[in-house]
N, C-alpha and C. Protein backbone atom coordinates (compact mmCIF):
# COMPACT_ATOMS: atom_id res chain seq x y z
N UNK A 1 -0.41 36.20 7.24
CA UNK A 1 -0.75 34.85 7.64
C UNK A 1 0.52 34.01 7.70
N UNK A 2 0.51 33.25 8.55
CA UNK A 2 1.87 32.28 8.96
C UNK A 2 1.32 30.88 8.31
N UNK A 3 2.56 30.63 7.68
CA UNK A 3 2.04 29.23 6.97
C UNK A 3 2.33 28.05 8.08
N UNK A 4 1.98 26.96 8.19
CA UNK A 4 2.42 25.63 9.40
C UNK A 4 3.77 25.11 8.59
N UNK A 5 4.42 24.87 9.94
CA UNK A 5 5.80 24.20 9.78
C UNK A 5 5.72 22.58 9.66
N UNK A 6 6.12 21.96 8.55
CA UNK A 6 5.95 20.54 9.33
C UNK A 6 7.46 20.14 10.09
N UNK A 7 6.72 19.87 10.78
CA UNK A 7 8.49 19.16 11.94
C UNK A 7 8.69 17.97 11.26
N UNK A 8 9.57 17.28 10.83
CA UNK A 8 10.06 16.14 10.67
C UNK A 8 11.11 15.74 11.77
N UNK A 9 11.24 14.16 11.61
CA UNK A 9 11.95 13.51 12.72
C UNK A 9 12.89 12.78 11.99
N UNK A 10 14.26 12.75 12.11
CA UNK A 10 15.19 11.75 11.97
C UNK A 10 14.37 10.54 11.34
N UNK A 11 14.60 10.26 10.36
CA UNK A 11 14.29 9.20 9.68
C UNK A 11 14.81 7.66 10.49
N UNK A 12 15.39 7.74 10.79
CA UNK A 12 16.06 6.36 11.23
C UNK A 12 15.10 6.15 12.81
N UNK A 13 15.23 7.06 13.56
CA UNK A 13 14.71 7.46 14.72
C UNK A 13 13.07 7.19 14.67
N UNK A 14 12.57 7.89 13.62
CA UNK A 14 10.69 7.45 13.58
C UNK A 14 10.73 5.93 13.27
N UNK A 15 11.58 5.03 12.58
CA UNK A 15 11.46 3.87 11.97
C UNK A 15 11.83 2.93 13.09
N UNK A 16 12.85 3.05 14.13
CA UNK A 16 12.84 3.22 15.46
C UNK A 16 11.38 2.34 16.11
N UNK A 17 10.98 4.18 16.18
CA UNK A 17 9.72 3.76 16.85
C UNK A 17 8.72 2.74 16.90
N UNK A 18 8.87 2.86 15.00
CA UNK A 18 7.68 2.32 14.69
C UNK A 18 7.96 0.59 14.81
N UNK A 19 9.02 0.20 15.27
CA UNK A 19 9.96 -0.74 14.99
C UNK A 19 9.29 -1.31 16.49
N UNK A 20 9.82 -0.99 17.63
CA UNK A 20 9.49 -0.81 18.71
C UNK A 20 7.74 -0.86 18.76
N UNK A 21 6.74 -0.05 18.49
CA UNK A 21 5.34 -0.26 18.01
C UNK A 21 4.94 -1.59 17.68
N UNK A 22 5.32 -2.23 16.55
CA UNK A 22 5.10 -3.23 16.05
C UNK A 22 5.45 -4.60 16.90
N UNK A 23 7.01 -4.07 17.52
CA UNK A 23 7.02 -5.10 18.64
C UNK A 23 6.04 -5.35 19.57
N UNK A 24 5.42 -4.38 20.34
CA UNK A 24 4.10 -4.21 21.31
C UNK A 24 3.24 -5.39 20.58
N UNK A 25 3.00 -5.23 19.26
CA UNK A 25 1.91 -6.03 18.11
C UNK A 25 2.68 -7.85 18.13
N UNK A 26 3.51 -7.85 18.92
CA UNK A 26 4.22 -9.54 18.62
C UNK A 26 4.70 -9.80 16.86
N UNK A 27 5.00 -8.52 16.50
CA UNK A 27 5.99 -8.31 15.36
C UNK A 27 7.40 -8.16 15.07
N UNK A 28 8.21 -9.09 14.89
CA UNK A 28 9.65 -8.33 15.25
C UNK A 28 10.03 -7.89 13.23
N UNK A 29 10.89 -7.02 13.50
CA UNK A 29 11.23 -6.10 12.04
C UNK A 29 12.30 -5.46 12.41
N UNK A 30 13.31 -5.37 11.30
CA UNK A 30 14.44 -4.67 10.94
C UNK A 30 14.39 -3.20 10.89
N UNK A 31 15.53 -2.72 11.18
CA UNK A 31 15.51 -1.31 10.99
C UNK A 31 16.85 -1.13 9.67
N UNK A 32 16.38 -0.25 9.12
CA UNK A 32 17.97 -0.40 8.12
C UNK A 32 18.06 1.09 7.73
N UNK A 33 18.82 1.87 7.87
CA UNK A 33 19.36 3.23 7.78
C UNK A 33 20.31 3.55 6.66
N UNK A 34 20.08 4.66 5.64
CA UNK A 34 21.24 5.45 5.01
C UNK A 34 20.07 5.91 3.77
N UNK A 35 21.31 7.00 3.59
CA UNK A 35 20.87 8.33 2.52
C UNK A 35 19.25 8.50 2.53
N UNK A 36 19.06 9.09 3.92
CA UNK A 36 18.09 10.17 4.25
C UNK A 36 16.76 9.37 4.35
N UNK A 37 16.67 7.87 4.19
CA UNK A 37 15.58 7.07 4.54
C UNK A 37 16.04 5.75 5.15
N UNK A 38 14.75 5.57 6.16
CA UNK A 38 15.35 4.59 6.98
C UNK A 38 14.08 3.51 6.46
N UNK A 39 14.12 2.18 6.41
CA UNK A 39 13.62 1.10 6.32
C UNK A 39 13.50 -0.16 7.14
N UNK A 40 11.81 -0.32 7.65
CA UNK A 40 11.83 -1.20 8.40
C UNK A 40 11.29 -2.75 7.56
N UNK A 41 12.17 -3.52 7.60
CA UNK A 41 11.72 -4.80 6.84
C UNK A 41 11.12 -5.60 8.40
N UNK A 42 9.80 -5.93 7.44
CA UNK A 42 8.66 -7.14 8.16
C UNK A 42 8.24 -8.09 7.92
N UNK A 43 8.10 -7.68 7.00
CA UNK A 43 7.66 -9.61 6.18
C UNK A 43 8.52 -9.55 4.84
N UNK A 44 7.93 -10.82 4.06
CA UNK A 44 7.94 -10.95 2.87
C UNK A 44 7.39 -10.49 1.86
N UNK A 45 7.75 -8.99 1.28
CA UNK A 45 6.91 -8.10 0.71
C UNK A 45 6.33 -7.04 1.58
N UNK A 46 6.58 -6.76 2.62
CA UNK A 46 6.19 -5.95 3.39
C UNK A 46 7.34 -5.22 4.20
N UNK A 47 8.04 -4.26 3.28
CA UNK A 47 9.07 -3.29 3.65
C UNK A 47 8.18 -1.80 3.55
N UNK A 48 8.89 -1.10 4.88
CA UNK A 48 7.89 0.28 5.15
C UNK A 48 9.20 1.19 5.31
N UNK A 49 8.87 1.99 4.06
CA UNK A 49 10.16 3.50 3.91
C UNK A 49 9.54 4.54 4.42
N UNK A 50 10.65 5.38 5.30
CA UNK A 50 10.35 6.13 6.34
C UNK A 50 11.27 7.36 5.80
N UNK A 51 10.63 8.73 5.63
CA UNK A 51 11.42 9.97 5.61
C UNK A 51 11.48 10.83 6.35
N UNK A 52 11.12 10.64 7.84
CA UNK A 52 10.81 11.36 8.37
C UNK A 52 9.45 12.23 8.84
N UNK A 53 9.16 12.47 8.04
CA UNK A 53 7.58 12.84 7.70
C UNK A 53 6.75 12.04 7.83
N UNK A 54 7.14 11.00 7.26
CA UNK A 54 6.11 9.78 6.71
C UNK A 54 6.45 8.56 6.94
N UNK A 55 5.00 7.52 7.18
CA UNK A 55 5.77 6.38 6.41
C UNK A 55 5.13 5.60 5.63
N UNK A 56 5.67 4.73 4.61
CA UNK A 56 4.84 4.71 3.32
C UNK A 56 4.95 3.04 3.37
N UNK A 57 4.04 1.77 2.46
CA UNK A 57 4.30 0.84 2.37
C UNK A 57 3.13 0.48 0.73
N UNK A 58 3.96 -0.88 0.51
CA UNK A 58 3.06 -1.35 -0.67
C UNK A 58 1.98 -2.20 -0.15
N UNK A 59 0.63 -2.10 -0.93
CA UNK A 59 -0.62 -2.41 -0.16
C UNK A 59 -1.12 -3.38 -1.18
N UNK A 60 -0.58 -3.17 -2.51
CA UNK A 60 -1.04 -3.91 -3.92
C UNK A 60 -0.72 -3.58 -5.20
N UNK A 61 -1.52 -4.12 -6.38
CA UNK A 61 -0.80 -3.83 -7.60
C UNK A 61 -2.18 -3.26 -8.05
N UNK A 62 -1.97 -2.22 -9.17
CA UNK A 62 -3.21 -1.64 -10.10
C UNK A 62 -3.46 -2.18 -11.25
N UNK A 63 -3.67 -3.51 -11.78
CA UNK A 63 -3.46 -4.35 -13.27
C UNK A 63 -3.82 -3.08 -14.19
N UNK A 64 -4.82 -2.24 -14.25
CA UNK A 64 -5.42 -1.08 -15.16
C UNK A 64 -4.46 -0.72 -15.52
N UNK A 65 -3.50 0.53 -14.25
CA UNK A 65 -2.45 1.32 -14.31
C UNK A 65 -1.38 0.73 -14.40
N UNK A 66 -1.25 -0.99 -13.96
CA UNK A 66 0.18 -1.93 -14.01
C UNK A 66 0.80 -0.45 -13.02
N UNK A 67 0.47 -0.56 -11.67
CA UNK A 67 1.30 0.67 -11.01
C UNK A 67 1.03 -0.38 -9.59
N UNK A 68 2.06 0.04 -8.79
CA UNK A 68 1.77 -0.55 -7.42
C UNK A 68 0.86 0.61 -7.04
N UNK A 69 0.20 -0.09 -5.88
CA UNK A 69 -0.23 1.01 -4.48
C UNK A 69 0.30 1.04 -3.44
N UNK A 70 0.21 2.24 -2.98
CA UNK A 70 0.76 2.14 -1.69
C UNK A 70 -0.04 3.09 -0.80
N UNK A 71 0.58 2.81 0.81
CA UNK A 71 -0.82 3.18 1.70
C UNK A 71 0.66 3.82 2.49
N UNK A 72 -0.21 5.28 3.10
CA UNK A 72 1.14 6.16 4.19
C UNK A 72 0.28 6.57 5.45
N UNK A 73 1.08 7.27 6.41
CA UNK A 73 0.46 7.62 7.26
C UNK A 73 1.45 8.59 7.94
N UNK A 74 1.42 9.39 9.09
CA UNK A 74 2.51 10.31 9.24
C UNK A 74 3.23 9.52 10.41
N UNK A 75 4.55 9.95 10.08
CA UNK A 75 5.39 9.22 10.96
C UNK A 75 5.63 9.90 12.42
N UNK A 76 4.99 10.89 12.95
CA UNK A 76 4.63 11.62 13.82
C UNK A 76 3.54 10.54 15.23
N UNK A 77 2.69 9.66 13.91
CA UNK A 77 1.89 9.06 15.10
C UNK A 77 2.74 7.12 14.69
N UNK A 78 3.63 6.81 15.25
CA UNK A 78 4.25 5.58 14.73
C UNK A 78 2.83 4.48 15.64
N UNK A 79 2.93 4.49 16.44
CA UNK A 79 1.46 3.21 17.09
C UNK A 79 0.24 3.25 16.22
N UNK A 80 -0.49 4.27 15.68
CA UNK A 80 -1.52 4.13 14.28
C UNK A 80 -1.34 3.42 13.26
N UNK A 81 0.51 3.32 12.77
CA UNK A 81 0.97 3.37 11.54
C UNK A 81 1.03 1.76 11.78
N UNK A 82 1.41 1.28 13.57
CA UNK A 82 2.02 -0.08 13.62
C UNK A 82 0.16 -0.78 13.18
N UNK A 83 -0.97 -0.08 14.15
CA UNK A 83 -1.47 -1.13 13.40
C UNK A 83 -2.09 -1.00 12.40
N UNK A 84 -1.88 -0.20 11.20
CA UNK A 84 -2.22 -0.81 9.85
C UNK A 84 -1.33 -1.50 9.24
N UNK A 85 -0.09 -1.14 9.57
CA UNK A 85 0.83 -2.23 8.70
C UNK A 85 0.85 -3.47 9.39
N UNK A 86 0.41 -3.91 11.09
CA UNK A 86 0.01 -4.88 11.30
C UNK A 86 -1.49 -5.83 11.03
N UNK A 87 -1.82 -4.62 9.92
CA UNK A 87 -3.24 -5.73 9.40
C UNK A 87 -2.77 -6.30 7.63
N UNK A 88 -1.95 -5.31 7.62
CA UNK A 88 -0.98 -5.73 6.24
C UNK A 88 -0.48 -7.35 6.43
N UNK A 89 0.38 -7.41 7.31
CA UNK A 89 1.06 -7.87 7.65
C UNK A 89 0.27 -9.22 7.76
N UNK A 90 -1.07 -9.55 8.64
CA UNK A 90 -1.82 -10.76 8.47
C UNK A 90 -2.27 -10.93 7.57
N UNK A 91 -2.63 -9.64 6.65
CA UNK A 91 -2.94 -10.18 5.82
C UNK A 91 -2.15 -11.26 4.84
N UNK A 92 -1.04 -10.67 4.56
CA UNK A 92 0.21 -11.12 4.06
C UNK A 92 0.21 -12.90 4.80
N UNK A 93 0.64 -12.88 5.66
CA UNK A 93 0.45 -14.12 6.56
C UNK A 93 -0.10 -14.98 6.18
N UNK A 94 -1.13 -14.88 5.74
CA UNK A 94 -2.43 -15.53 5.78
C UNK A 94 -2.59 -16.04 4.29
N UNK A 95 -1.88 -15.66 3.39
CA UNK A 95 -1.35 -15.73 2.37
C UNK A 95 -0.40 -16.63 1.81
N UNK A 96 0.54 -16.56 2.58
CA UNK A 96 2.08 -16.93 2.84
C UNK A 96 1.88 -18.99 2.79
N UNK A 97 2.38 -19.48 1.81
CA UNK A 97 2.10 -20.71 1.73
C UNK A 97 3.63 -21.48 2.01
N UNK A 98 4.68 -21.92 2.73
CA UNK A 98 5.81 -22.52 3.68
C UNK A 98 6.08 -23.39 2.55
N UNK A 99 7.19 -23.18 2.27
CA UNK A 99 8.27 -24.11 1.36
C UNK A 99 8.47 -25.48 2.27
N UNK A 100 8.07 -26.60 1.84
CA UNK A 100 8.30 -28.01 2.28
C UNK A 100 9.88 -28.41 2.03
N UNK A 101 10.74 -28.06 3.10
CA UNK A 101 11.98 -28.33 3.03
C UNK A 101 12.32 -29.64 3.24
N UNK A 102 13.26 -30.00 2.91
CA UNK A 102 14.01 -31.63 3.61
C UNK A 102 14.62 -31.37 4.94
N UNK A 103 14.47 -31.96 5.57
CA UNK A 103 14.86 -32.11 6.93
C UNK A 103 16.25 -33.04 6.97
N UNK A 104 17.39 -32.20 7.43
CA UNK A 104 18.61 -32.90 6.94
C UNK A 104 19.40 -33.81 8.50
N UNK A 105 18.43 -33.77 9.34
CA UNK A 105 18.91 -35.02 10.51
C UNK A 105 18.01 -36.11 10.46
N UNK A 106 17.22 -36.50 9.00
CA UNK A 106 17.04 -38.05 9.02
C UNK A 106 17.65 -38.86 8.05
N UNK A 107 18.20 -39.53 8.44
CA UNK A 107 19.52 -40.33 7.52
C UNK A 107 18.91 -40.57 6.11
N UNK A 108 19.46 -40.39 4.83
CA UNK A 108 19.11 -40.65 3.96
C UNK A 108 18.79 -42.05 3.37
């Protein structure tokens, strides 16, 4: 019996994609590359590590286990992956409460 190969893809290259994906979604996100994982930053709290294989993100916290969660998907299909991390992502949004800055062109 022959066991299955998994193919993996350039880490930087699937994150790429998925980078590109998310854009389609009116998402723009970082790509950031080195030592064998690539990282696409999206929001605030919403960074997605990519090994090639995979790609993985934090979805929440476990108070029981005090452990994060996290939610993956294979980095083989990057448009599936864009939209769950684009429901992350509103969710997040939707969340997200805007620091009331000073506005520094009205004369003091």
């Amino acid at each position: 019996m022959i066991a299955p190969v998994m193919i993996s893809m350039d880490p930087c290259r699937s994150a790429e994609l998925l980078r590109d994906a998310l854009r389609r979604d009116g998402i723009n996100s970082d790509v950031h590359d080195g030592y064998g994982l690539a990282l696409v930053s999206v929001w605030v709290g919403l960074v997605v590590w990519c090994d090639g294989e995979r790609f993985w993100w934090r979805t929440g916290w476990n108070t029981d286990r005090r452990r994060v969660i996290y939610a993956w998907h294979p980095a083989r299909d990057p448009f599936r992956a864009a939209r769950r991390i684009a429901m992350r992502y509103a969710e997040l949004r939707s969340r997200h409460v805007p620091i009331n800055r000073p506005t520094y062109a009205d004369p003091l």
